[in-house]
PDB file of N, CA and C in Angstrom:
ATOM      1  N   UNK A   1       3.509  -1.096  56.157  1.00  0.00           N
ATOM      2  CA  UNK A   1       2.280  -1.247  55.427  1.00  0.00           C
ATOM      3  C   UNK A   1       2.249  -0.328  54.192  1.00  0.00           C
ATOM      4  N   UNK A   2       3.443   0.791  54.194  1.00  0.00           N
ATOM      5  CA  UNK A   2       2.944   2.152  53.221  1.00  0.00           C
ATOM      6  C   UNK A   2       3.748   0.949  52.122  1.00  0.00           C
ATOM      7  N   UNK A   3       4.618   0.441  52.102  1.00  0.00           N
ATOM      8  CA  UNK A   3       5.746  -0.510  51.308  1.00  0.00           C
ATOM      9  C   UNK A   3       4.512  -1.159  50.207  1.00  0.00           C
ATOM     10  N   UNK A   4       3.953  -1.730  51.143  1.00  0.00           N
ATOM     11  CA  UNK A   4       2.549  -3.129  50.504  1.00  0.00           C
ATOM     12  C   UNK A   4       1.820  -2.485  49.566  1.00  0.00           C
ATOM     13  N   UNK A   5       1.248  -1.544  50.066  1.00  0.00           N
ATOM     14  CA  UNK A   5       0.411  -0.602  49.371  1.00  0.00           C
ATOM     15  C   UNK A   5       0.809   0.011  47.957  1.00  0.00           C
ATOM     16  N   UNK A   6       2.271   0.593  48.104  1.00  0.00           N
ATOM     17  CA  UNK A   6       2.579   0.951  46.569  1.00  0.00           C
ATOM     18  C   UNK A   6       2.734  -0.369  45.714  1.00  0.00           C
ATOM     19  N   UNK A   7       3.479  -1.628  46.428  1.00  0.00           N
ATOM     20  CA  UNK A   7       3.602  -2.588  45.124  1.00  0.00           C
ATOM     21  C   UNK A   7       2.110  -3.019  44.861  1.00  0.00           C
ATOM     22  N   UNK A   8       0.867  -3.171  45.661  1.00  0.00           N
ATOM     23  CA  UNK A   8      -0.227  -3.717  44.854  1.00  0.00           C
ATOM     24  C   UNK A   8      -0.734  -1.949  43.703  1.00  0.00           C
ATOM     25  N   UNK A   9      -0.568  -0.926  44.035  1.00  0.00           N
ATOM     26  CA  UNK A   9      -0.909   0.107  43.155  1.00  0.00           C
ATOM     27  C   UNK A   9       0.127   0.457  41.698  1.00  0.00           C
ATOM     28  N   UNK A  10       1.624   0.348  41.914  1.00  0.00           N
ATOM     29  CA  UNK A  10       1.963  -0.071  40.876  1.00  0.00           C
ATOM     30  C   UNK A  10       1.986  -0.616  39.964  1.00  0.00           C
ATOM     31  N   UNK A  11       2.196  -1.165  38.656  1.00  0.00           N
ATOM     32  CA  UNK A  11       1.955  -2.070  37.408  1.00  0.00           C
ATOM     33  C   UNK A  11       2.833  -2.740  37.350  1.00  0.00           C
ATOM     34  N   UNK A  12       3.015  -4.187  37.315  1.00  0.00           N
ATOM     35  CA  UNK A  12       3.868  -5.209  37.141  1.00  0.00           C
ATOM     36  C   UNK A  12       5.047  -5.467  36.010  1.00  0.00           C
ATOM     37  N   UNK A  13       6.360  -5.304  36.019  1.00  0.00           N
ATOM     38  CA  UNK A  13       7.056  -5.162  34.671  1.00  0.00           C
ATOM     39  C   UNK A  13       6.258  -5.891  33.690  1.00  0.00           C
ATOM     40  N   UNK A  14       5.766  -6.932  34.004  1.00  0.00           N
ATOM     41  CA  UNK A  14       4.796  -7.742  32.710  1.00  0.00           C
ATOM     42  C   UNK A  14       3.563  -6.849  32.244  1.00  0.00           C
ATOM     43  N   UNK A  15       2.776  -6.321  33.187  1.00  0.00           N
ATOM     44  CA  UNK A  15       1.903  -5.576  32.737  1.00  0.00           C
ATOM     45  C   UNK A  15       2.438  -4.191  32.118  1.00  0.00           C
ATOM     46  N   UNK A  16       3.367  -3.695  32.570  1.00  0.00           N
ATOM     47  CA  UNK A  16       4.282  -2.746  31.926  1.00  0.00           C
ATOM     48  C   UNK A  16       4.588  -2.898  30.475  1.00  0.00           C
ATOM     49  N   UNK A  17       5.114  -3.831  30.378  1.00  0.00           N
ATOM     50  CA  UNK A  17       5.168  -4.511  28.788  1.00  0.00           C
ATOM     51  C   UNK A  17       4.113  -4.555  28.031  1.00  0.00           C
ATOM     52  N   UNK A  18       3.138  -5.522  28.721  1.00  0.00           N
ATOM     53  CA  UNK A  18       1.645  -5.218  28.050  1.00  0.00           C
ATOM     54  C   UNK A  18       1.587  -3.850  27.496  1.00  0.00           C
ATOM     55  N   UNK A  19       1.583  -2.869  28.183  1.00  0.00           N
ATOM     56  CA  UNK A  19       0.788  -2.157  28.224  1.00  0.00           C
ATOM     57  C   UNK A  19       1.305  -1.047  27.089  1.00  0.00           C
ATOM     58  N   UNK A  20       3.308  -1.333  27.076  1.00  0.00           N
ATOM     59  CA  UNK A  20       4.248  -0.992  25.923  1.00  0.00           C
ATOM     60  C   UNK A  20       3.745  -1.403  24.534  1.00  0.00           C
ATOM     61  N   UNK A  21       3.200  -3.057  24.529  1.00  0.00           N
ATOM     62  CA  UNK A  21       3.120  -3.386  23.642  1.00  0.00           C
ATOM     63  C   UNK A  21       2.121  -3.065  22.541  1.00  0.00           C
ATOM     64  N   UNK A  22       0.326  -3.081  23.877  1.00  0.00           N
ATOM     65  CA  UNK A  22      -0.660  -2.274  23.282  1.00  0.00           C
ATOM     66  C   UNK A  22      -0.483  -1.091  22.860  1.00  0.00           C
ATOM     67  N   UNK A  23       0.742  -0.051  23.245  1.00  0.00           N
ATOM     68  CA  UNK A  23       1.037   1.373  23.051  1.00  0.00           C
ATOM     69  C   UNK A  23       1.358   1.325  21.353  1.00  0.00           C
ATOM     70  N   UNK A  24       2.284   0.252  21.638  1.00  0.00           N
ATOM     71  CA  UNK A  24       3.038   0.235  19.538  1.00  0.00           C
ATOM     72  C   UNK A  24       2.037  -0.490  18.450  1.00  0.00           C
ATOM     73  N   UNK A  25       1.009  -1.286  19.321  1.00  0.00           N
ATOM     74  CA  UNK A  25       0.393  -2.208  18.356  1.00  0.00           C
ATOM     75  C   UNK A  25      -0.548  -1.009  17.706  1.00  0.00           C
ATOM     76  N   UNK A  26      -0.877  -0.101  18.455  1.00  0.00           N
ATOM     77  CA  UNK A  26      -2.495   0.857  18.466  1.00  0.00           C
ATOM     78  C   UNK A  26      -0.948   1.844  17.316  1.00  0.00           C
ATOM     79  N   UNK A  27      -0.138   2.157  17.701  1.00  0.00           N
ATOM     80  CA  UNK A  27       0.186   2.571  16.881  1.00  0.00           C
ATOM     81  C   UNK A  27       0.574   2.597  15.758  1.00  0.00           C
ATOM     82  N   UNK A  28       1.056   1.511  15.427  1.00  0.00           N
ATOM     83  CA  UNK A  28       0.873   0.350  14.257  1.00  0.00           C
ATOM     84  C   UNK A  28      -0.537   0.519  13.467  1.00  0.00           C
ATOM     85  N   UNK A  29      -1.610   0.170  13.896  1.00  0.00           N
ATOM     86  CA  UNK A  29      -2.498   0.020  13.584  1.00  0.00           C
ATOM     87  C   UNK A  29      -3.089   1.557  12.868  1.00  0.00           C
ATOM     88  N   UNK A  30      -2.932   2.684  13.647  1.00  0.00           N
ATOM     89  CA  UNK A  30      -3.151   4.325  13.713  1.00  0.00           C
ATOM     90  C   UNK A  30      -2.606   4.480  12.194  1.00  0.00           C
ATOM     91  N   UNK A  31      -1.387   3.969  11.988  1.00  0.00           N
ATOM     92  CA  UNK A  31      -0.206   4.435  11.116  1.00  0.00           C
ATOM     93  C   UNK A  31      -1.031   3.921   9.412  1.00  0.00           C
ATOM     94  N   UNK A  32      -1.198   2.507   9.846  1.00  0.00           N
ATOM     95  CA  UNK A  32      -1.665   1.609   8.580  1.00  0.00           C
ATOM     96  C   UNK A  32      -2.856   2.401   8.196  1.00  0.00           C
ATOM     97  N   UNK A  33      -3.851   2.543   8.601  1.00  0.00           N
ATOM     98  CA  UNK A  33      -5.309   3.427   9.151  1.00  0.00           C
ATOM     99  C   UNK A  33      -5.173   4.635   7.734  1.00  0.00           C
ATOM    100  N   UNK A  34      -4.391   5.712   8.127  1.00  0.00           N
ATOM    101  CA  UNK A  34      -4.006   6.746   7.970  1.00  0.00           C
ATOM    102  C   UNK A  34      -3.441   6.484   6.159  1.00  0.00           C
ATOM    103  N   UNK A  35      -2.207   5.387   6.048  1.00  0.00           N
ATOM    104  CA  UNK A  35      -2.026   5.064   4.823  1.00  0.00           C
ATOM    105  C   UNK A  35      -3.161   4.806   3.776  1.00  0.00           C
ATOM    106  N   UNK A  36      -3.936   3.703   4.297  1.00  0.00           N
ATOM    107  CA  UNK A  36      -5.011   3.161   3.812  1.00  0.00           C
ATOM    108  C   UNK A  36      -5.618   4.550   3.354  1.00  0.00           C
ATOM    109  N   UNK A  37      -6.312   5.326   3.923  1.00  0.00           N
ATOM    110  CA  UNK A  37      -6.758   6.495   4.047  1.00  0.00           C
ATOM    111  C   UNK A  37      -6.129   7.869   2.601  1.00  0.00           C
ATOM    112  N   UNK A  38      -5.106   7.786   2.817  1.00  0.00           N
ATOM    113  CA  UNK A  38      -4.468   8.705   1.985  1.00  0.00           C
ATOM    114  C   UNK A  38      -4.305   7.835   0.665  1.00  0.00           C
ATOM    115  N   UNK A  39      -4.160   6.620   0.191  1.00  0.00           N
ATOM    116  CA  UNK A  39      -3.756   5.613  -0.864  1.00  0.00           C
ATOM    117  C   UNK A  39      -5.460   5.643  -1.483  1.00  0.00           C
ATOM    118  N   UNK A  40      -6.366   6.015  -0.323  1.00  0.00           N
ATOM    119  CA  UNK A  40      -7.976   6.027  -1.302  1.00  0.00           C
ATOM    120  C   UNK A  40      -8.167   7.351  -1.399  1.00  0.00           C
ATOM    121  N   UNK A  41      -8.059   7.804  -1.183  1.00  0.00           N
ATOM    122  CA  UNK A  41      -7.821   9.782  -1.538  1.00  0.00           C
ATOM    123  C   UNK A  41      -7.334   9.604  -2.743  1.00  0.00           C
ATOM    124  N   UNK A  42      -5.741   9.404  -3.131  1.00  0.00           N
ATOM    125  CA  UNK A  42      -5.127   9.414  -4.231  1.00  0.00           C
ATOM    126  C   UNK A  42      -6.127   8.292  -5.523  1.00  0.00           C
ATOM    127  N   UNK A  43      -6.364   7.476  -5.087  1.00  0.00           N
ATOM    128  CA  UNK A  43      -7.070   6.692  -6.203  1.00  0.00           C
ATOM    129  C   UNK A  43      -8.784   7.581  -6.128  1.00  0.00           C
ATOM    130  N   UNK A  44      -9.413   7.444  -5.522  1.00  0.00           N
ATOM    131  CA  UNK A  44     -10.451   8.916  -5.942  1.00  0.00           C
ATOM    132  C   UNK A  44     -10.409   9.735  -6.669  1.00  0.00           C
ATOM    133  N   UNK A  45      -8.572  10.776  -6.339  1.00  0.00           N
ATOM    134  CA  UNK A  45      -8.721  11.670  -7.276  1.00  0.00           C
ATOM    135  C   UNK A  45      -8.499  11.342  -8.892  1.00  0.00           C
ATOM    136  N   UNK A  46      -7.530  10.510  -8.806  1.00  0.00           N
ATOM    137  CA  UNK A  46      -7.285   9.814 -10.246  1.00  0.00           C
ATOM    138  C   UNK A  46      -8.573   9.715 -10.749  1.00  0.00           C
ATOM    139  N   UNK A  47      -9.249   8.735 -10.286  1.00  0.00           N
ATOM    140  CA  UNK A  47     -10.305   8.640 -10.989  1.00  0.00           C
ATOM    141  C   UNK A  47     -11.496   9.274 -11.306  1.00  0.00           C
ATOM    142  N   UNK A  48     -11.577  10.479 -10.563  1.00  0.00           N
ATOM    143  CA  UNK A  48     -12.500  11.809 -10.844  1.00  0.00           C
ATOM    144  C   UNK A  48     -11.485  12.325 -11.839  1.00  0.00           C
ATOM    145  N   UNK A  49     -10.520  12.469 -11.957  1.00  0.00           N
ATOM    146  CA  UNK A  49      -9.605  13.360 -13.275  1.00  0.00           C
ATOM    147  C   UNK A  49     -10.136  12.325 -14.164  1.00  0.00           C
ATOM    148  N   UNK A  50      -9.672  10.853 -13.825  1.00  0.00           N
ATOM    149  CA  UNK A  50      -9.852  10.274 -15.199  1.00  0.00           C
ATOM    150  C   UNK A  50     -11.225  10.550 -16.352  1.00  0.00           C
ATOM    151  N   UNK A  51     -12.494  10.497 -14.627  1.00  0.00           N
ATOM    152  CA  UNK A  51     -13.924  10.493 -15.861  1.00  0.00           C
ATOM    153  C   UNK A  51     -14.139  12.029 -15.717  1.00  0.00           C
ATOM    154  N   UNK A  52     -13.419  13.600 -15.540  1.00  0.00           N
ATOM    155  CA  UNK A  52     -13.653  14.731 -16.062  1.00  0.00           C
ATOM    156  C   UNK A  52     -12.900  14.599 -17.455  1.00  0.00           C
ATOM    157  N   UNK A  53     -11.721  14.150 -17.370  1.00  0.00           N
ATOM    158  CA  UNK A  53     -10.910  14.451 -18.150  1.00  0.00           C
ATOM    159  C   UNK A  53     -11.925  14.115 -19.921  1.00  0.00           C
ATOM    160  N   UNK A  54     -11.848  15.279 -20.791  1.00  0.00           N
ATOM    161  CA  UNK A  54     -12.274  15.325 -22.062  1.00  0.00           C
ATOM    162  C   UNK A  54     -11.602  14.453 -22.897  1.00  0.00           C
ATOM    163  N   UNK A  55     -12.130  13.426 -24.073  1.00  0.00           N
ATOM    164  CA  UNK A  55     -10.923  13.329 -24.497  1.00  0.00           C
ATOM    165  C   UNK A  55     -10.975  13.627 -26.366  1.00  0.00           C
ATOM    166  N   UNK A  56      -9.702  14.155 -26.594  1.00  0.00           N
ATOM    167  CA  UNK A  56      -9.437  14.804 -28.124  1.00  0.00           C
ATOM    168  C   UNK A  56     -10.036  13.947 -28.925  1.00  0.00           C
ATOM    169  N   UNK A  57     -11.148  14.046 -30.141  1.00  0.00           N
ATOM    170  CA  UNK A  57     -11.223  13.478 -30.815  1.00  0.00           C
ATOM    171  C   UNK A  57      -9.898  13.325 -32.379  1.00  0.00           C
ATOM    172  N   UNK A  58      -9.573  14.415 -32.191  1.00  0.00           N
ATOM    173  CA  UNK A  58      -8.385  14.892 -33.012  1.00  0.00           C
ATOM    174  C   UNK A  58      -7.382  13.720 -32.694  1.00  0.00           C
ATOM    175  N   UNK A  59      -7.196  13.553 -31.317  1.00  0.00           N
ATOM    176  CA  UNK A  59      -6.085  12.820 -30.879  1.00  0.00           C
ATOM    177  C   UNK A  59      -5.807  11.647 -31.584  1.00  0.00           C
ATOM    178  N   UNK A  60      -6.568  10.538 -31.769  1.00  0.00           N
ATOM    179  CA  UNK A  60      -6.654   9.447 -32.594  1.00  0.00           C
ATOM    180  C   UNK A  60      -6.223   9.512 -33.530  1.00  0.00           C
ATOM    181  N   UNK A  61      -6.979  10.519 -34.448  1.00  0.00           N
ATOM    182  CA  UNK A  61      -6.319  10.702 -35.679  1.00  0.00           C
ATOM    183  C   UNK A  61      -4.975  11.140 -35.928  1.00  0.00           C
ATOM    184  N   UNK A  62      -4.589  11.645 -34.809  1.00  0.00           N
ATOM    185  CA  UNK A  62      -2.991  12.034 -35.004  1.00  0.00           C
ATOM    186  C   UNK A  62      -2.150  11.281 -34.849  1.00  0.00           C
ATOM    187  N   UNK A  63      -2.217  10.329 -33.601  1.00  0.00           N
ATOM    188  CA  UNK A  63      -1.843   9.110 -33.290  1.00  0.00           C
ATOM    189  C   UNK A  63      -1.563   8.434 -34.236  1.00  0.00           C
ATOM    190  N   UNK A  64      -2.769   7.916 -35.604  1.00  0.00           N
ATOM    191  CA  UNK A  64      -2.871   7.125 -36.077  1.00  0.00           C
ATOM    192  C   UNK A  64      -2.426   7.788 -37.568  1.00  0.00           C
ATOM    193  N   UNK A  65      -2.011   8.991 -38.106  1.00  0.00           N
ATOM    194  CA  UNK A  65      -1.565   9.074 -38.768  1.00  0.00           C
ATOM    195  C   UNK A  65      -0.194   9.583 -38.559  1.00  0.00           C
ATOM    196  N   UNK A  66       0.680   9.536 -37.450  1.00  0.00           N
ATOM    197  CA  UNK A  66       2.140   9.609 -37.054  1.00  0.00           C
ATOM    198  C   UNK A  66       2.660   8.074 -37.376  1.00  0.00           C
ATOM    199  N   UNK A  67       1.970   6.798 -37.215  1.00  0.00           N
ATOM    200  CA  UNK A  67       2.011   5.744 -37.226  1.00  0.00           C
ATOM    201  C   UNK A  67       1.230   5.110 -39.310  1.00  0.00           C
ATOM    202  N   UNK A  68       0.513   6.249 -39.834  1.00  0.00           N
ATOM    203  CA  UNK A  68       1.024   6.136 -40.775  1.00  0.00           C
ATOM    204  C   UNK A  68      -0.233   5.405 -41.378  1.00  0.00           C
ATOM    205  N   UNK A  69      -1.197   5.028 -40.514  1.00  0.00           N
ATOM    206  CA  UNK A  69      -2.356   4.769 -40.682  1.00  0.00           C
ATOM    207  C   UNK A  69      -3.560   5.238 -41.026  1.00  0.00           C
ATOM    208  N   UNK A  70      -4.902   5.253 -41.652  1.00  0.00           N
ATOM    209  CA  UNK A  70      -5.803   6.358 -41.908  1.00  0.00           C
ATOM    210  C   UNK A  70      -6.870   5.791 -40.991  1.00  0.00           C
ATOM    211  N   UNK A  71      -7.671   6.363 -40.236  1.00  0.00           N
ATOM    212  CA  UNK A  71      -9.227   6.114 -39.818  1.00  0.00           C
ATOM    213  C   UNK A  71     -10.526   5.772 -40.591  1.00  0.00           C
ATOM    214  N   UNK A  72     -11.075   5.085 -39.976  1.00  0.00           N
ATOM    215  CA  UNK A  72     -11.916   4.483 -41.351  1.00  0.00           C
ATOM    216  C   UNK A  72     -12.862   5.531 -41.329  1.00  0.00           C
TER     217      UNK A  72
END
């Protein structure tokens, strides 16, 4: 009877698998999560630099007279 008892308390190689599979999918999922996560961090900061960032009024004009052009 002790025999019976462990195979119904054990997990079935199929449920074993299952249970492998939910292990990699959640981790899969954890992994993507985390990317997603860090890829909107990086675009945040860009774009807080972009609208602190000052920009040269000088710059134009230099631009545009290296190229040989005048500003109206």
């Amino acid at each position: 009877m002790t025999s019976a008892t462990v195979r119904l308390v054990a997990p079935t190689q199929t449920e074993r698998g299952l249970l492998r599979l939910a292990g990699h999918l959640t981790a899969y999922v954890e992994h993507r999560i985390s990317r997603r996560a860090e890829r909107r961090e990086l675009s945040l900061d860009l774009l807080r630099e972009q609208q602190t960032r000052r920009q040269d009024p000088r710059a134009v004009d230099h631009a545009l007279a290296q190229l040989g052009l005048t500003r109206r």
